[in-house]
N, C-alpha and C. Protein backbone atom coordinates (compact mmCIF):
# COMPACT_ATOMS: atom_id res chain seq x y z
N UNK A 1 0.82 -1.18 0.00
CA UNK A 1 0.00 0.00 0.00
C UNK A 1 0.87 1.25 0.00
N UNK A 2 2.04 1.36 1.06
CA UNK A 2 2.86 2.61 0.89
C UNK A 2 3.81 2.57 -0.23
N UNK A 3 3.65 1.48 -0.91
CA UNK A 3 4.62 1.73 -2.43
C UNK A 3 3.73 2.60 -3.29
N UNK A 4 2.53 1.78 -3.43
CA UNK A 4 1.29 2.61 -4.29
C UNK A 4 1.07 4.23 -4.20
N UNK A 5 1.09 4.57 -2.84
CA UNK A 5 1.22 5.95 -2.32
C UNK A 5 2.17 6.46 -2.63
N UNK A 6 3.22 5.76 -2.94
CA UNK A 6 4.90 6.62 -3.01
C UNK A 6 4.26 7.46 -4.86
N UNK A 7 4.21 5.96 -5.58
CA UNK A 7 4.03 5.95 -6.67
C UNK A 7 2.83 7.37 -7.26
N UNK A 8 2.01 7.06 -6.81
CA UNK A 8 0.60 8.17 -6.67
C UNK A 8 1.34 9.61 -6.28
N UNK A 9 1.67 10.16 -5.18
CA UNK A 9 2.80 11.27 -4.92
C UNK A 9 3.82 11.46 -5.98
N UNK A 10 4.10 10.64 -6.40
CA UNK A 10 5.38 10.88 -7.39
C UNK A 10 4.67 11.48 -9.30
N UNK A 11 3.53 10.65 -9.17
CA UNK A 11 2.94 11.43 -10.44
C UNK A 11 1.83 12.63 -9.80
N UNK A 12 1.69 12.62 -9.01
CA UNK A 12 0.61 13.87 -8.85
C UNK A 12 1.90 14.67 -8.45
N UNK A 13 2.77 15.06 -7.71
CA UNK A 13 4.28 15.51 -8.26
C UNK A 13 4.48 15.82 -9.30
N UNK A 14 4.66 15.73 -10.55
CA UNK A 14 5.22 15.68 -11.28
C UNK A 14 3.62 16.40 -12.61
N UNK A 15 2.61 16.02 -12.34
CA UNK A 15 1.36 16.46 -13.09
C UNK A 15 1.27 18.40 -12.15
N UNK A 16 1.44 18.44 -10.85
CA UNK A 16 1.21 19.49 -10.04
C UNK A 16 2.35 19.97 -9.54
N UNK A 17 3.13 20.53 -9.45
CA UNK A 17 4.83 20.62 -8.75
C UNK A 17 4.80 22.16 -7.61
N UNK A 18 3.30 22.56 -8.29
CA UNK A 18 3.40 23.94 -7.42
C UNK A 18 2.26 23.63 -6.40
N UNK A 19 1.78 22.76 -6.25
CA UNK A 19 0.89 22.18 -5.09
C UNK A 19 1.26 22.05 -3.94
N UNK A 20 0.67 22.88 -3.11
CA UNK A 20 1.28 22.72 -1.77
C UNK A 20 0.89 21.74 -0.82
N UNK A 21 -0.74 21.30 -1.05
CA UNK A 21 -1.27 20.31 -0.19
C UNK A 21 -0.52 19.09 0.01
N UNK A 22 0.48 18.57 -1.16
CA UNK A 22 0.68 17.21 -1.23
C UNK A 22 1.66 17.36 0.14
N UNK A 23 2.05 18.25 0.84
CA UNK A 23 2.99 18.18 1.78
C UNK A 23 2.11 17.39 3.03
N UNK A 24 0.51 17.70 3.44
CA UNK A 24 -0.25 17.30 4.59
C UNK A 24 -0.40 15.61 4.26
N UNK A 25 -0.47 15.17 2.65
CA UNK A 25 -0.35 13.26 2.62
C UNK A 25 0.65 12.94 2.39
N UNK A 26 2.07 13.51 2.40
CA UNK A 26 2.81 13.24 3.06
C UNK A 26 3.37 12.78 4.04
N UNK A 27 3.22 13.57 4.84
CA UNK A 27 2.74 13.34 6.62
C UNK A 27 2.27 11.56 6.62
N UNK A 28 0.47 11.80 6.39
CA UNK A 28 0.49 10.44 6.15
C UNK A 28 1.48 9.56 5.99
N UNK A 29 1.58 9.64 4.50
CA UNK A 29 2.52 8.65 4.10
C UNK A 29 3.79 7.82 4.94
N UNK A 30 4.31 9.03 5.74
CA UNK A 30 5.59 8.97 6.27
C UNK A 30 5.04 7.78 8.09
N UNK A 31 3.64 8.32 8.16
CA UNK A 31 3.13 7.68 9.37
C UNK A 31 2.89 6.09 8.37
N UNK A 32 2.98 5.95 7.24
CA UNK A 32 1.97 4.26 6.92
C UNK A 32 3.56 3.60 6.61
N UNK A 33 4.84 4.46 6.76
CA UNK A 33 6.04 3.38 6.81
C UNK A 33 6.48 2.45 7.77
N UNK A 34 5.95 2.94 9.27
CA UNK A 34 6.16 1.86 9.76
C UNK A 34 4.97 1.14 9.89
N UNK A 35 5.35 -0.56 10.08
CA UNK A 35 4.51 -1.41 9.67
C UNK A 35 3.49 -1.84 10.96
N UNK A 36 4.06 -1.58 12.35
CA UNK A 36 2.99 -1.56 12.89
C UNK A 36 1.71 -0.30 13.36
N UNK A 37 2.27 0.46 13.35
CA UNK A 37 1.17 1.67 13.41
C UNK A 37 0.01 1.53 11.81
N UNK A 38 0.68 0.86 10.65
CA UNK A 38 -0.21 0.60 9.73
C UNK A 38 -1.51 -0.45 9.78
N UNK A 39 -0.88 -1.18 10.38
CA UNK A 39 -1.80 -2.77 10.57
C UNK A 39 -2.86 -1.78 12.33
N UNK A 40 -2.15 -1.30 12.89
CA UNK A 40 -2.96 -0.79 13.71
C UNK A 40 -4.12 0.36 13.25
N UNK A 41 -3.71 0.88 12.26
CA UNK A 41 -4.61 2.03 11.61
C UNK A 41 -5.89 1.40 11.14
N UNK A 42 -5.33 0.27 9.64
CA UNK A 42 -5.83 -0.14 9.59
C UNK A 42 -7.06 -1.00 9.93
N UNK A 43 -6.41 -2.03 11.20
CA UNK A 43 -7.19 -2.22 12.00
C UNK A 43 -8.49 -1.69 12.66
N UNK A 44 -7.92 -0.34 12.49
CA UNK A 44 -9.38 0.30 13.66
C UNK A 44 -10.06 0.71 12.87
N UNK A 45 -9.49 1.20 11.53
CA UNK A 45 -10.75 1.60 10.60
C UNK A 45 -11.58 0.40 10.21
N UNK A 46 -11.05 -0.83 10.09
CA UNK A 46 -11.76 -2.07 9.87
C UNK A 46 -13.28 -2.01 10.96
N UNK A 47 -12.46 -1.90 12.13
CA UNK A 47 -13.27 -2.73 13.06
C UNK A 47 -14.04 -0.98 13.51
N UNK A 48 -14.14 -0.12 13.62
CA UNK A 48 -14.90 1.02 13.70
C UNK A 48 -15.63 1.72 12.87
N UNK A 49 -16.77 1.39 12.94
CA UNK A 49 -17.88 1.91 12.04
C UNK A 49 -17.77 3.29 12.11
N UNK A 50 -17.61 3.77 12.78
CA UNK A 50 -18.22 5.33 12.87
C UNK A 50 -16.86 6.01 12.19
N UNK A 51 -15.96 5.57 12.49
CA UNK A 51 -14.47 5.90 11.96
C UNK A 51 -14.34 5.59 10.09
N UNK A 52 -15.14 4.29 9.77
CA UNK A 52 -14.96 4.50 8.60
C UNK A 52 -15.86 5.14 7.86
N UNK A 53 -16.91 5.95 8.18
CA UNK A 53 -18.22 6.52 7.95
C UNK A 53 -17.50 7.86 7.99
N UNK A 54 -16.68 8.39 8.79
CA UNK A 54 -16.52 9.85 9.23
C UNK A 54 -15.28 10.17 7.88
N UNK A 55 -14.06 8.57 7.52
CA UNK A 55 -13.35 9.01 7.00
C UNK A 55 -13.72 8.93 5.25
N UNK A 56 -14.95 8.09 5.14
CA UNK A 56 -15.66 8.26 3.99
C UNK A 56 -15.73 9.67 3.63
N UNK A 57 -16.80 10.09 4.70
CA UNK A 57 -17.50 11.44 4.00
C UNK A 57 -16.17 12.69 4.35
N UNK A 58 -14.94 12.40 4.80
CA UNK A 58 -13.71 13.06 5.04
C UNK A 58 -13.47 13.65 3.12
N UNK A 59 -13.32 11.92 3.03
CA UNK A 59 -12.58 11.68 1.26
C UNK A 59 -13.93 12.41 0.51
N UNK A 60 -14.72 12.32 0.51
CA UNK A 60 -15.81 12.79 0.06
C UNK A 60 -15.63 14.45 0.09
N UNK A 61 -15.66 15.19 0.41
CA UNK A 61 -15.52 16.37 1.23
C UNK A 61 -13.79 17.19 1.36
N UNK A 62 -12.94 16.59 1.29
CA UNK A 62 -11.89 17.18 0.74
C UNK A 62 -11.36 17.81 -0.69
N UNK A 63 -11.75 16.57 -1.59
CA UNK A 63 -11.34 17.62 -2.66
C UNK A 63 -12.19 19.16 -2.86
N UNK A 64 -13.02 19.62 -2.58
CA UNK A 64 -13.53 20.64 -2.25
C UNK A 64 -12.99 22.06 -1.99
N UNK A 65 -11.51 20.87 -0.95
CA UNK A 65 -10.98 22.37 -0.37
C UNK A 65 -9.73 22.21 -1.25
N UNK A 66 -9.51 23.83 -1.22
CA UNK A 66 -8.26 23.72 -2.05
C UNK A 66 -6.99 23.24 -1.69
N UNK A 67 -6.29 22.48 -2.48
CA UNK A 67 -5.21 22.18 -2.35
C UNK A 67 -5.13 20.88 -1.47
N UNK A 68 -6.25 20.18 -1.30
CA UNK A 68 -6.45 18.37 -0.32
C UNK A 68 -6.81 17.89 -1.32
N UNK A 69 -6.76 17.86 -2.75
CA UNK A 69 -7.13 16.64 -3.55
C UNK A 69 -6.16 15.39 -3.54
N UNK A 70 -4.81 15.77 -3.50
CA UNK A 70 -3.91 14.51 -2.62
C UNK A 70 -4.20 14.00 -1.43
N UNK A 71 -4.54 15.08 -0.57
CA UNK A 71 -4.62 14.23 0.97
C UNK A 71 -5.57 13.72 0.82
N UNK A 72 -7.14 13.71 -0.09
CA UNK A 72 -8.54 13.24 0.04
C UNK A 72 -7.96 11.59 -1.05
N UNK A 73 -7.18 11.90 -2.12
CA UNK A 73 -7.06 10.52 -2.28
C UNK A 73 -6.42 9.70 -0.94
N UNK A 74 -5.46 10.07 -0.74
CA UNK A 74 -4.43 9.22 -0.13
C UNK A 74 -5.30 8.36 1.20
N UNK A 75 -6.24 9.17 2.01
CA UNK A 75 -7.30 8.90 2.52
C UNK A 75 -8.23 7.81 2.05
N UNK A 76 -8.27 8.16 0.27
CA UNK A 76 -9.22 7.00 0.15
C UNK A 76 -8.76 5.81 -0.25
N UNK A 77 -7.23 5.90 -0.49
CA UNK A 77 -6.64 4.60 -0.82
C UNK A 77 -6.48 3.80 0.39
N UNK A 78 -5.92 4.85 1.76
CA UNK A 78 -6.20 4.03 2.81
C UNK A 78 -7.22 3.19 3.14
N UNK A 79 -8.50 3.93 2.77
CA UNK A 79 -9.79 3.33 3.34
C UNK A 79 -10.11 2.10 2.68
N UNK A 80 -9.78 2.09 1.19
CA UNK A 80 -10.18 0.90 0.55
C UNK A 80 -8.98 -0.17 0.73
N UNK A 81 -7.68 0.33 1.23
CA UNK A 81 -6.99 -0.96 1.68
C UNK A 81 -8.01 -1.62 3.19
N UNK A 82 -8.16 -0.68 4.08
CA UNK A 82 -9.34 -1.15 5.22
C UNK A 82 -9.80 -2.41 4.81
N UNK A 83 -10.86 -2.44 3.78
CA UNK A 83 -11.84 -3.16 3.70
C UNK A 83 -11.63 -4.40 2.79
N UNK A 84 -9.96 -4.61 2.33
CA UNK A 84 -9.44 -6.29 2.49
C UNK A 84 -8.61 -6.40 3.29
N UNK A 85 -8.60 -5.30 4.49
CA UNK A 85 -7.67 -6.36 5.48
C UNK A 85 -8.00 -6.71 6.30
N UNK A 86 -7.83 -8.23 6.64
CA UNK A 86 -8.50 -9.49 7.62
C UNK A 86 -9.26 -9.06 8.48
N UNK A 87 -10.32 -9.45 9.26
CA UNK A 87 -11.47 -9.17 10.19
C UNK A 87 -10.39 -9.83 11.38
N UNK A 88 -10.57 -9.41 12.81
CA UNK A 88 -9.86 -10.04 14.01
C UNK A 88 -10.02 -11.84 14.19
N UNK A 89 -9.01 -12.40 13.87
CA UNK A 89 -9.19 -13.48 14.34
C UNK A 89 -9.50 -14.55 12.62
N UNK A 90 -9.28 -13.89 11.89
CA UNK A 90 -9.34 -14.87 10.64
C UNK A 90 -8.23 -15.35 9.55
N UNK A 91 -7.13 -15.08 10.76
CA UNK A 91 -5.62 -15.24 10.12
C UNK A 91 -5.42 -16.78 9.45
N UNK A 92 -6.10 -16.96 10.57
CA UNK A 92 -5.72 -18.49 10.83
C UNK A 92 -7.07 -19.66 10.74
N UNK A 93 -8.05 -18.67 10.67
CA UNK A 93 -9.55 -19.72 10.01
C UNK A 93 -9.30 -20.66 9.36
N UNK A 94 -8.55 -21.27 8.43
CA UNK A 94 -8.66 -22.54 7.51
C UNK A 94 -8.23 -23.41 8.29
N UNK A 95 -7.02 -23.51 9.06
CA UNK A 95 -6.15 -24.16 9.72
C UNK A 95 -7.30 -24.78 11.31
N UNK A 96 -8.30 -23.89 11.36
CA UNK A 96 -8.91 -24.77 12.63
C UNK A 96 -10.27 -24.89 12.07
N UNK A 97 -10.60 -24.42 11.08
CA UNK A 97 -11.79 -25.59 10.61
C UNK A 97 -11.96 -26.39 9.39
N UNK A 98 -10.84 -27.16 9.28
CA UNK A 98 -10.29 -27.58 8.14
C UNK A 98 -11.35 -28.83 7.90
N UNK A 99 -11.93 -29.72 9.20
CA UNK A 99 -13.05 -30.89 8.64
C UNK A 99 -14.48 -30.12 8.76
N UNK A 100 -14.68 -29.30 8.62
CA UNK A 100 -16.17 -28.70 8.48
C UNK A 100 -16.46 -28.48 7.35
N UNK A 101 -18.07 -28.90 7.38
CA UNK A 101 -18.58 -28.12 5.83
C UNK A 101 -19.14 -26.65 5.04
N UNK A 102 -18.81 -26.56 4.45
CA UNK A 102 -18.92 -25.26 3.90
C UNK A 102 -18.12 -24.17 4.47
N UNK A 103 -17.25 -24.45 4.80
CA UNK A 103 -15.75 -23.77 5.42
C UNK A 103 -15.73 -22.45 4.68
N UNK A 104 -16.05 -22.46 2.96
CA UNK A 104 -15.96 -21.28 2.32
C UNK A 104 -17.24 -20.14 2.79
N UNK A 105 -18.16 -20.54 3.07
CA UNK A 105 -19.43 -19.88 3.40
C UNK A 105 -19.04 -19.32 4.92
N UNK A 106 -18.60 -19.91 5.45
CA UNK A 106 -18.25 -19.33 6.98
C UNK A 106 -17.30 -18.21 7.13
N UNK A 107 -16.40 -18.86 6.42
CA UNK A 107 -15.38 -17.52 6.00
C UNK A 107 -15.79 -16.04 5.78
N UNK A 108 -16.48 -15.94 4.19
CA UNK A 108 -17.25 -15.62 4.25
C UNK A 108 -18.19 -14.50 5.37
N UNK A 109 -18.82 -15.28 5.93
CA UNK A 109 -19.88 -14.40 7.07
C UNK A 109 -18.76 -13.94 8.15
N UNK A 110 -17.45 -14.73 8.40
CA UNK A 110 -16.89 -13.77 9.29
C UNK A 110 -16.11 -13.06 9.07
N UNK A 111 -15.58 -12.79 7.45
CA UNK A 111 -15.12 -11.73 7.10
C UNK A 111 -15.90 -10.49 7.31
N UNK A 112 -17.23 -10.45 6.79
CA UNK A 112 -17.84 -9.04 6.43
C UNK A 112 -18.81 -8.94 7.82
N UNK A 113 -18.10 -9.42 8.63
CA UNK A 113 -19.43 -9.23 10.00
C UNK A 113 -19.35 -7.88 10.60
């Protein structure tokens, strides 16, 4: 995800060079290098509704203002990494219900719960 972001900065860089906003998803950026504060970010936007509702209508609502059309993407690339990364506790789902049926269907319901 923070390669994608590097990548994204580097052409909106290079399309905008007199843009000053890209300095505030920056910031970001520099917070999603280390790898546990990411999986923790992540995390909470997963598991907090109201958090991913607030940072929806955030991304929604930034490009608006001038000069956050970087920070409102970078926001929304975060958010949509959110919503494939693992639900608590389904690291390891195959491995302990490996003789049950419909193992794929369970999965499933406890991914998107």
């Amino acid at each position: 995800m923070t390669m994608i972001l590097i990548l994204f900065h580097l052409a909106y860089y290079a399309v905008f060079p007199s843009d000053k906003g890209i300095m505030i998803s920056t910031l970001l950026l520099f917070l999603l290098f280390s790898t546990n504060r990411c999986v923790r970010l992540l995390t909470g936007i997963r598991q907090g509704r109201k958090l991913r509702w607030g940072l929806a209508i955030l991304c929604l609502g930034l490009p608006f203002v001038p000069h956050m059309l970087s920070t409102a993407i970078s926001l929304a690339f975060v958010l949509e990494t959110s919503f494939f990364f693992p639900a608590e506790g389904l690291t390891d789902f195959y491995e302990n219900n490996v003789k049950e049926q419909d193992v794929d269907k369970k999965f499933v319901e406890a991914y998107f719960k």
